[in-house]
Protein backbone atom coordinates (compact mmCIF):
# COMPACT_ATOMS: atom_id res chain seq x y z
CA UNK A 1 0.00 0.00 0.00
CA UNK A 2 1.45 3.62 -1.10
CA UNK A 3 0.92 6.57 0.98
CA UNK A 4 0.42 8.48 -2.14
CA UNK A 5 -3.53 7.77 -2.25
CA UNK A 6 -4.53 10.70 -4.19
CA UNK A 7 -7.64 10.88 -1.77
CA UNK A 8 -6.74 14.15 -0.62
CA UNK A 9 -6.10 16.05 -3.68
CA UNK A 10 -9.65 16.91 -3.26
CA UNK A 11 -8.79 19.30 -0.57
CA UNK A 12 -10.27 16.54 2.49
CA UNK A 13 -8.29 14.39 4.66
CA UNK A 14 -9.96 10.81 6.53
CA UNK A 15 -11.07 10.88 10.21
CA UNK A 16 -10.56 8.32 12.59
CA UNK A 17 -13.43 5.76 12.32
CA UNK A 18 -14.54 7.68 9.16
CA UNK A 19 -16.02 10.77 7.68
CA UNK A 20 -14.27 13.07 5.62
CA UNK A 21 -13.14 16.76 6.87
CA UNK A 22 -11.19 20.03 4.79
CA UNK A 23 -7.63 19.84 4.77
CA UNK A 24 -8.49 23.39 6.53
CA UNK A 25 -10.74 22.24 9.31
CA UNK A 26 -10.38 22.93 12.79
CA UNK A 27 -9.60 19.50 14.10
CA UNK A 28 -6.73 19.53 10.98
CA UNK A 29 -4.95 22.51 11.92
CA UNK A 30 -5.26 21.54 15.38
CA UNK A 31 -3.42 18.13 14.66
CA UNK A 32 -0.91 19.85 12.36
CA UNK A 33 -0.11 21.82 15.06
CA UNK A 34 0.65 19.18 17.33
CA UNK A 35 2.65 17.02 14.76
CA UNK A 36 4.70 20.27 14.41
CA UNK A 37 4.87 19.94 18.53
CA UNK A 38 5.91 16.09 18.12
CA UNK A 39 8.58 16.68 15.81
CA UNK A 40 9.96 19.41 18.27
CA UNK A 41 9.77 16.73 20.65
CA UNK A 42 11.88 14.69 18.92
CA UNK A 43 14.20 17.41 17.81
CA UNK A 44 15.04 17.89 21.27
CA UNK A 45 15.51 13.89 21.91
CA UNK A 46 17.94 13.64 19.22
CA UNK A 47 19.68 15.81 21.10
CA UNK A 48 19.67 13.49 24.54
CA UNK A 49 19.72 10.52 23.24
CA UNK A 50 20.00 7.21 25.37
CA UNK A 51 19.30 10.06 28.17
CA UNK A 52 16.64 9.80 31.06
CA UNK A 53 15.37 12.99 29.79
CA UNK A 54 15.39 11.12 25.94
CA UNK A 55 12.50 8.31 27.50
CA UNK A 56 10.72 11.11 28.81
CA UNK A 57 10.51 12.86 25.52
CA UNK A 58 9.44 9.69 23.62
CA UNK A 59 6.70 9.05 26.18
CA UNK A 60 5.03 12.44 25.17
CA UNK A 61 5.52 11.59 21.57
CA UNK A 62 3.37 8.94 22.69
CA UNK A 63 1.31 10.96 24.77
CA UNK A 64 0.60 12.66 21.15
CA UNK A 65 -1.02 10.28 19.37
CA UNK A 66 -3.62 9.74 21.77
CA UNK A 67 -4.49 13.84 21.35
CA UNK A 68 -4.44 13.55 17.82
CA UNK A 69 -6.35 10.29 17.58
CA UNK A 70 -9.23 12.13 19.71
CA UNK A 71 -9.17 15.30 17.80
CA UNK A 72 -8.98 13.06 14.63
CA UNK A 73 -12.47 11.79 16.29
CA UNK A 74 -15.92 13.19 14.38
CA UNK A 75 -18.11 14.03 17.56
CA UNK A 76 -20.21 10.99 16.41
CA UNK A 77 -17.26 8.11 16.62
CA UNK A 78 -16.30 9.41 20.18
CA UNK A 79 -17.78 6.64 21.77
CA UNK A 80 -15.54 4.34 19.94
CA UNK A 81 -12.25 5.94 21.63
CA UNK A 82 -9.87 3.92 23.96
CA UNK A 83 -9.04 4.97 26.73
CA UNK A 84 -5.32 6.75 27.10
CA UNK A 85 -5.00 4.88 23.15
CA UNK A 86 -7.01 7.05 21.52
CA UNK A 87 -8.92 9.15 24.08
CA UNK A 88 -6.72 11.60 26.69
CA UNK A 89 -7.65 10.69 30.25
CA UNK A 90 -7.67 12.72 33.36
CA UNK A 91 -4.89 10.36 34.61
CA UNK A 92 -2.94 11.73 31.88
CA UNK A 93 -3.35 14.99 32.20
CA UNK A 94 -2.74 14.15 35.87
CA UNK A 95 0.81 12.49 35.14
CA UNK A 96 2.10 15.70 33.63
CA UNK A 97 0.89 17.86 35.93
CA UNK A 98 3.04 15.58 38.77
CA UNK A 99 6.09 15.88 36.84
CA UNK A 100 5.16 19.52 36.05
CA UNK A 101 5.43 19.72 40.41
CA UNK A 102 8.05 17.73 40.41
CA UNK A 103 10.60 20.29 38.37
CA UNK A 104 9.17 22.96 40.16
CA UNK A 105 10.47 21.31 43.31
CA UNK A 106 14.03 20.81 41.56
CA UNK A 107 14.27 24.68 41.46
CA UNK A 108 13.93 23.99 37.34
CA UNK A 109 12.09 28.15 37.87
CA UNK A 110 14.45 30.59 36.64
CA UNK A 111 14.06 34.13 38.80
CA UNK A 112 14.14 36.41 35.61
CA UNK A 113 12.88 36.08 32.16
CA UNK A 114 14.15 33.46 29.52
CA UNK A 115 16.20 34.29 26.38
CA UNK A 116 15.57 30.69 24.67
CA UNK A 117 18.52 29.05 23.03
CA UNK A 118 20.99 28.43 26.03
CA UNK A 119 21.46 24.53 24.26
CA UNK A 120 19.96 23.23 21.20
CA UNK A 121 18.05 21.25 23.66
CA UNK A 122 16.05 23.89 25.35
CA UNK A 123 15.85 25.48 22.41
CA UNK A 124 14.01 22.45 20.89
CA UNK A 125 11.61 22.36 24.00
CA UNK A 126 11.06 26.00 23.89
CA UNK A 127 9.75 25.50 20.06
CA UNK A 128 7.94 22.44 21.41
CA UNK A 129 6.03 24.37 24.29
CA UNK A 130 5.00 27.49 21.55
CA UNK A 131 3.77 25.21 19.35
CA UNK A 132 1.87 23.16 21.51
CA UNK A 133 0.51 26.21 22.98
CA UNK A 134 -0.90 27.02 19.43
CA UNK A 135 -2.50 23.76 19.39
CA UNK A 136 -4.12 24.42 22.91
CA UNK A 137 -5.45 28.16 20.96
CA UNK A 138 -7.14 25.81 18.59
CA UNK A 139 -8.77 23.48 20.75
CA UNK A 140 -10.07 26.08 22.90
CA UNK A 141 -11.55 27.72 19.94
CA UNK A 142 -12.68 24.25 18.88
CA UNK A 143 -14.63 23.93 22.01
CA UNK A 144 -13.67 20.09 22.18
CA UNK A 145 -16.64 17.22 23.04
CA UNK A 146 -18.07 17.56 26.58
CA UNK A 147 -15.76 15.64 28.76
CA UNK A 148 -12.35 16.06 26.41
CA UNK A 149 -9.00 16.37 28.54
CA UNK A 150 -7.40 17.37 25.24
CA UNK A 151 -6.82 21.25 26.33
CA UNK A 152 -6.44 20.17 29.99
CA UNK A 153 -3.83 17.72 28.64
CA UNK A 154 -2.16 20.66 26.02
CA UNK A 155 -1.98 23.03 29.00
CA UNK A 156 -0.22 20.82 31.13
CA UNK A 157 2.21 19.48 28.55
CA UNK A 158 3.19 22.99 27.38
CA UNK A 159 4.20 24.08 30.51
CA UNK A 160 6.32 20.64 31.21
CA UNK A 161 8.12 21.63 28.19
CA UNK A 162 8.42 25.03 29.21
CA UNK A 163 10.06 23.51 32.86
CA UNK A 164 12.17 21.05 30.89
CA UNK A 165 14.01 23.51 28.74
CA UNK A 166 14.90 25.23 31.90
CA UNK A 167 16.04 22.41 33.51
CA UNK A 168 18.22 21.71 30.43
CA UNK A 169 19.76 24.88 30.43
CA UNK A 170 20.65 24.32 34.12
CA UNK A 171 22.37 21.47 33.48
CA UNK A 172 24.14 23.10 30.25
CA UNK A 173 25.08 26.36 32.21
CA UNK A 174 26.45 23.66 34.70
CA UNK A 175 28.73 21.56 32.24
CA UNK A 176 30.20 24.71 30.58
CA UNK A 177 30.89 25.93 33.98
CA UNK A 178 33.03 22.60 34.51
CA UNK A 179 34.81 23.00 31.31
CA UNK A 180 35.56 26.32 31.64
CA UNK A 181 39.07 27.59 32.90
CA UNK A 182 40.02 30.90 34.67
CA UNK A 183 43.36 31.26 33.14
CA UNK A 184 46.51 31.71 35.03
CA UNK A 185 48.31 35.26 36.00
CA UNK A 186 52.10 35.03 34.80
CA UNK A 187 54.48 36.01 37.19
């Protein structure tokens, strides 16, 4: 099977469990947004990879899909969803907002304001959290099924991104520090 289909050269795209929708739609410019998010994501994990932080990153690659799957979801079909497979749960949303607490807690809150691009990293997570942010815009304006945790579950995961990228500077700050010498005074 190609993914060339032609299907879309109409100007429509498929939804999950069918029906049809404008390339232009709501729910499609919400899930392009989040795509863009995703591929931040994993901008930023090619930078850590084999990292703690690099598991982390795939897991809200993961964490993705499901949004997209539900957004992907005509308001008819929504009974259909799985779940934390294809539906965002509150324990989601809850699992972000713990590791949201948890980097507050590591002092990951800068004092001032943030010039972004310390590391290629933060940088990376920094374009992650603005674009997720636009995705959260859309959703809101979507005014998501009754029930959804999909801008409960944006909100959270834009300002995890926004903690991690501090965190990574920390850590970059940090290792230059180390590698950085004060040179000697000659006599």
């Amino acid at each position: 099977m190609s993914i060339s289909t032609k299907r879309g050269d109409d100007g429509t795209t498929g939804l999950l469990y069918g029906g049809r929708v404008r390339k232009d739609s709501a729910r499609i410019e919400i899930n392009g947004a989040i795509d863009e998010a995703q591929a931040a994501l994993g901008l930023a994990r090619a930078e850590v990879r084999g990292s703690k932080l690099d598991d982390e990153l795939a897991g809200l690659e993961r964490g993705l899909w499901v949004v997209m799957a539900e957004v992907a979801t005509a308001p008819r079909h929504r009974r259909k969803l799985v779940e934390g497979v294809t539906l965002v749960t509150g324990e989601m949303v809850d699992d972000l907002e713990r590791r949201v607490h948890e980097l507050e807690a590591s002092k990951a809150m800068p004092s001032g304001f943030v010039v972004p691009g310390q590391s290629r990293t933060s940088a990376a997570l920094d374009l992650a959290r603005t674009v997720v942010r636009r995705a959260e815009r859309s959703a809101v304006a979507l005014r998501s099924d009754e029930g959804s945790q999909v801008v409960p579950y944006l909100n959270r995961l834009s300002d995890l991104c926004w903690l991690l990228a501090r965190s990574t500077e920390q850590e970059h700050l940090k290792a230059r520090a180390g590698r950085v010498r004060t040179p000697r005074a000659k006599a």
